[in-house]
Protein backbone atom coordinates (compact mmCIF):
# COMPACT_ATOMS: atom_id res chain seq x y z
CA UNK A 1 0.00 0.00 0.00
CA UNK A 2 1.15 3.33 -0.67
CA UNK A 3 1.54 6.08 1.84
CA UNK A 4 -1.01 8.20 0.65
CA UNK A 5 -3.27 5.61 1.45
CA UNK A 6 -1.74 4.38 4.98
CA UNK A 7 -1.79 8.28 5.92
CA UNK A 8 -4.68 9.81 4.89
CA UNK A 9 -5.05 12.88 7.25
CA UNK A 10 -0.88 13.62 6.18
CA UNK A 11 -2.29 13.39 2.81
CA UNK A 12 -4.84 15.73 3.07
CA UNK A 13 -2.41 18.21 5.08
CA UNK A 14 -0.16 18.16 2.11
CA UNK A 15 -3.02 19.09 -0.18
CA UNK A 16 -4.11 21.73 1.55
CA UNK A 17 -0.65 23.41 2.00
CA UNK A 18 0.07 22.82 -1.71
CA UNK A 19 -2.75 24.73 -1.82
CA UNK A 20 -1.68 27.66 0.16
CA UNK A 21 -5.29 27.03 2.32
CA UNK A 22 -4.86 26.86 6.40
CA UNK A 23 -6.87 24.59 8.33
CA UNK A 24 -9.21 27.77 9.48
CA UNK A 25 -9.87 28.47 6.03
CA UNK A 26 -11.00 24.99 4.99
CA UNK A 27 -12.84 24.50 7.93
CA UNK A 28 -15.01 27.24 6.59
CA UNK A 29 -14.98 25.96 3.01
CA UNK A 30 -15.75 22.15 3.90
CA UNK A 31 -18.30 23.38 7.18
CA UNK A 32 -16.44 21.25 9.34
CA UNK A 33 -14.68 22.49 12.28
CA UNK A 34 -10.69 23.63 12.65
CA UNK A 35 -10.33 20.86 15.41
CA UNK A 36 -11.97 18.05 13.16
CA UNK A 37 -9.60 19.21 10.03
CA UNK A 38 -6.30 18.99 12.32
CA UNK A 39 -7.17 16.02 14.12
CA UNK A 40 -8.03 14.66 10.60
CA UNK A 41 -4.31 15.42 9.59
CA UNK A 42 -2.41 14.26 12.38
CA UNK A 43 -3.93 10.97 11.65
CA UNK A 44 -5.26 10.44 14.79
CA UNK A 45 -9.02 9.41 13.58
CA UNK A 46 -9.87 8.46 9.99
CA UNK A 47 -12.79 10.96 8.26
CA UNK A 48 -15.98 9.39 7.77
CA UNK A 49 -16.26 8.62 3.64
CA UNK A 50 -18.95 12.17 3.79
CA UNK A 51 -16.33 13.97 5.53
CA UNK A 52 -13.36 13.13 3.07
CA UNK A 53 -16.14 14.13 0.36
CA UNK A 54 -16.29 17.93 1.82
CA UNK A 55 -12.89 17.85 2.37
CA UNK A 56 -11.76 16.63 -0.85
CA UNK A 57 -14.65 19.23 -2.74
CA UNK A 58 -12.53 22.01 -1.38
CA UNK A 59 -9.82 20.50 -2.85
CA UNK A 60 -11.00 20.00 -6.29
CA UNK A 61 -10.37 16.12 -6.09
CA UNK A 62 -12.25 12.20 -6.16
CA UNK A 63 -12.41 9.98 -3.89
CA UNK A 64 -10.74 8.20 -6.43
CA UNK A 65 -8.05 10.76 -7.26
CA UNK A 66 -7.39 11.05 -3.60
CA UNK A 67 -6.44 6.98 -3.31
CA UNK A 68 -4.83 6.13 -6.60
CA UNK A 69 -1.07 6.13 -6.84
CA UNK A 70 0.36 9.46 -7.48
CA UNK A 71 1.47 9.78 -11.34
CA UNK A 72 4.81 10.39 -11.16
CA UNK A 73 5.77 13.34 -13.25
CA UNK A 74 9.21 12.93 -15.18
CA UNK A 75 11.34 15.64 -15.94
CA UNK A 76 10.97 17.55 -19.10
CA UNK A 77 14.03 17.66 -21.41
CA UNK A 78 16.59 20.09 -21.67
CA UNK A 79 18.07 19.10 -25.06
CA UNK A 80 15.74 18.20 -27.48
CA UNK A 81 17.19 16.07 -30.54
CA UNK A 82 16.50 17.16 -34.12
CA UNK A 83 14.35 13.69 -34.86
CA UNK A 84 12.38 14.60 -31.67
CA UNK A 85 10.38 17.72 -33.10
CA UNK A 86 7.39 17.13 -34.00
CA UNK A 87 6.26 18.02 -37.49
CA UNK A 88 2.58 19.76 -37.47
CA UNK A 89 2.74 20.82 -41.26
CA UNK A 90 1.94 19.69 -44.42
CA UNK A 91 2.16 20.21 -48.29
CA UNK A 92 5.81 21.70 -48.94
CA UNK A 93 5.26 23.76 -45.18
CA UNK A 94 7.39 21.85 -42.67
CA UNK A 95 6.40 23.19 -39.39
CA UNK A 96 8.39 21.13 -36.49
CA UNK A 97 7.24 21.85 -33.08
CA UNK A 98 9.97 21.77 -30.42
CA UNK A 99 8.67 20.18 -27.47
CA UNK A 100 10.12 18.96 -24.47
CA UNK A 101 6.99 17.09 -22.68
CA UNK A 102 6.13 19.84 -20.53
CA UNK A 103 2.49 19.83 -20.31
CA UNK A 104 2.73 23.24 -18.86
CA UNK A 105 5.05 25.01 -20.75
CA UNK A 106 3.37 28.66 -21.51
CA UNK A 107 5.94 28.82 -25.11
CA UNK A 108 5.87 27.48 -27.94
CA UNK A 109 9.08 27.50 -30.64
CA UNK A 110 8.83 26.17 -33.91
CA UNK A 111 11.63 25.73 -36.90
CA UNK A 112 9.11 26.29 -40.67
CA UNK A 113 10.66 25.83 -43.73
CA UNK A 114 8.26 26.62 -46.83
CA UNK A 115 9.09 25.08 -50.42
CA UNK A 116 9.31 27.12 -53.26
CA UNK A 117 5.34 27.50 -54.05
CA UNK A 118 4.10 26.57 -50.83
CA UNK A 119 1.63 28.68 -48.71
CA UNK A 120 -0.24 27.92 -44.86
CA UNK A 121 -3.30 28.13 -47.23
CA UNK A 122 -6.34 29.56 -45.49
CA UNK A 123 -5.67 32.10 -42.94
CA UNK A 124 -4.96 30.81 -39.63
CA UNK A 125 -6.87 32.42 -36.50
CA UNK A 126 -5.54 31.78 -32.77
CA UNK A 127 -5.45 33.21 -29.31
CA UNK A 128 -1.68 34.79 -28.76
CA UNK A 129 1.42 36.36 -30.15
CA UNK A 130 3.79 35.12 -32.38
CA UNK A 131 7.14 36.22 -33.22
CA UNK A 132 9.25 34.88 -35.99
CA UNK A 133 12.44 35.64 -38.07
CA UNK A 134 13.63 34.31 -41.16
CA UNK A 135 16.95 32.45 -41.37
CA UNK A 136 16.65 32.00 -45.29
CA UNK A 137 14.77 33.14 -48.53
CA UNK A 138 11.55 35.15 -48.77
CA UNK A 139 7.73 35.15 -47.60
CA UNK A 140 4.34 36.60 -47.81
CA UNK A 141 2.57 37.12 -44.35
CA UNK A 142 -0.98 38.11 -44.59
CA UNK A 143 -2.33 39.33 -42.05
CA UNK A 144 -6.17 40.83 -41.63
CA UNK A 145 -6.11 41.64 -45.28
CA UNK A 146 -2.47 43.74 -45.47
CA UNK A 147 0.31 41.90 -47.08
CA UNK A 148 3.95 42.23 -45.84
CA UNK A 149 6.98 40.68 -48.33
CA UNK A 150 9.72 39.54 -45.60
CA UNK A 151 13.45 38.29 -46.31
CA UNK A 152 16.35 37.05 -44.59
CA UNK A 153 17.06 38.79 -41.52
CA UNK A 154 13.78 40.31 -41.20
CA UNK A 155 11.73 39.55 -37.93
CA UNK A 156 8.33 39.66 -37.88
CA UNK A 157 5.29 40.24 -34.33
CA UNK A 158 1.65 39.47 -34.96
CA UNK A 159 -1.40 38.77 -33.05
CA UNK A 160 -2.23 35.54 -33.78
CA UNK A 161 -6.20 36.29 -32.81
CA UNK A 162 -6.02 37.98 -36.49
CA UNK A 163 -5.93 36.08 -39.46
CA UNK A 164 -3.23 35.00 -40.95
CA UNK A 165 -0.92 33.17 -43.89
CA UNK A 166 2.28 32.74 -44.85
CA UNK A 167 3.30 32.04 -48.56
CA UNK A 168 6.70 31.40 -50.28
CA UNK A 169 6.11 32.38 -53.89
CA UNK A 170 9.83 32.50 -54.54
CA UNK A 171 11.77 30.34 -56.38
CA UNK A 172 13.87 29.57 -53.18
CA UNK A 173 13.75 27.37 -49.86
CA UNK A 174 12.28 29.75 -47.10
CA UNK A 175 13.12 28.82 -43.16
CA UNK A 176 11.93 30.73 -40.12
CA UNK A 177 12.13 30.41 -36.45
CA UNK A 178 9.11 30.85 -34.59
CA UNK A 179 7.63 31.55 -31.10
CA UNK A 180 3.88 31.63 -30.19
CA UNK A 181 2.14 32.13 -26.55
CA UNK A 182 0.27 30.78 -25.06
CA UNK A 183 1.48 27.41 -26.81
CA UNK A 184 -1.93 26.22 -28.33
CA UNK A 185 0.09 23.54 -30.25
């Protein structure tokens, strides 16, 4: 058995300081009283299942979230290898995501490279900002209607909650590096 389910009441104590909550304070969440919550955590009587129910409601959490195993959380990478991006394009627009399996990250960076001929197609509409420059060749960005022609060395700042495109009508490879927030891919 695990100790989360051995120790319930230092479970619950843990919560609630991950939290940032005191006892007072869930006492008058749960509407049970500051002496039931600490003798709850010092493990010195088990809650009744309808007490762990207003206890755990404050907390946001199951019964059966409460008693399974903790997932353990591994450690996002620090140095991603080049066959570990993950490609999100399509039709001559290579758009590899670099991603380190942080489901929290707040950032997204990508590395685009457009063929010769190749556009984003329609316009693309999310919430954020993206920022982008490009390492090589030429492209068209759209955006709400007003076209801007962009080269090598040229950066680039949009809200991404306007439409937008991207089109390489050159005869020539185009790469940018990218970075969105929030990361919505």
């Amino acid at each position: 058995m695990s100790e989360a389910t051995l120790a319930p009441g230092r479970r619950l104590s843990e919560i609630r300081q991950q939290m940032g909550l005191s006892q007072r304070r869930v006492a008058e969440l749960s509407g049970l009283t500051h002496s039931a919550i600490s003798t709850i955590e010092q493990d010195k009587v088990s809650p009744a299942v309808s007490t762990l129910q207003k206890l755990l409601k404050v907390y946001g959490l199951s019964l059966s979230e409460f008693f399974s195993e903790p997932v353990k959380v591994e450690t996002p990478k620090v140095v991603i290898d080049e066959h570990e991006l993950i490609d999100i394009g399509s039709q001559g627009v290579s758009l590899r995501l670099i991603h380190n399996g942080n489901p929290e990250r707040t950032l997204a960076m990508m590395l685009e490279t457009y063929e010769p001929g190749a556009t984003t197609g329609e316009k693309i509409r999310h919430q954020g900002e993206e920022t982008g420059t490009l390492l090589e060749g030429q492209i068209t960005l759209t955006i709400s209607g007003q076209s801007y022609h962009l080269k090598a060395g040229q950066s680039y700042v949009i809200n991404t909650g306007n439409p937008h495109s991207f089109t390489n009508s050159s005869a020539h490879l185009c790469r940018i590096v990218s970075a969105h927030t929030p990361a919505t891919f």
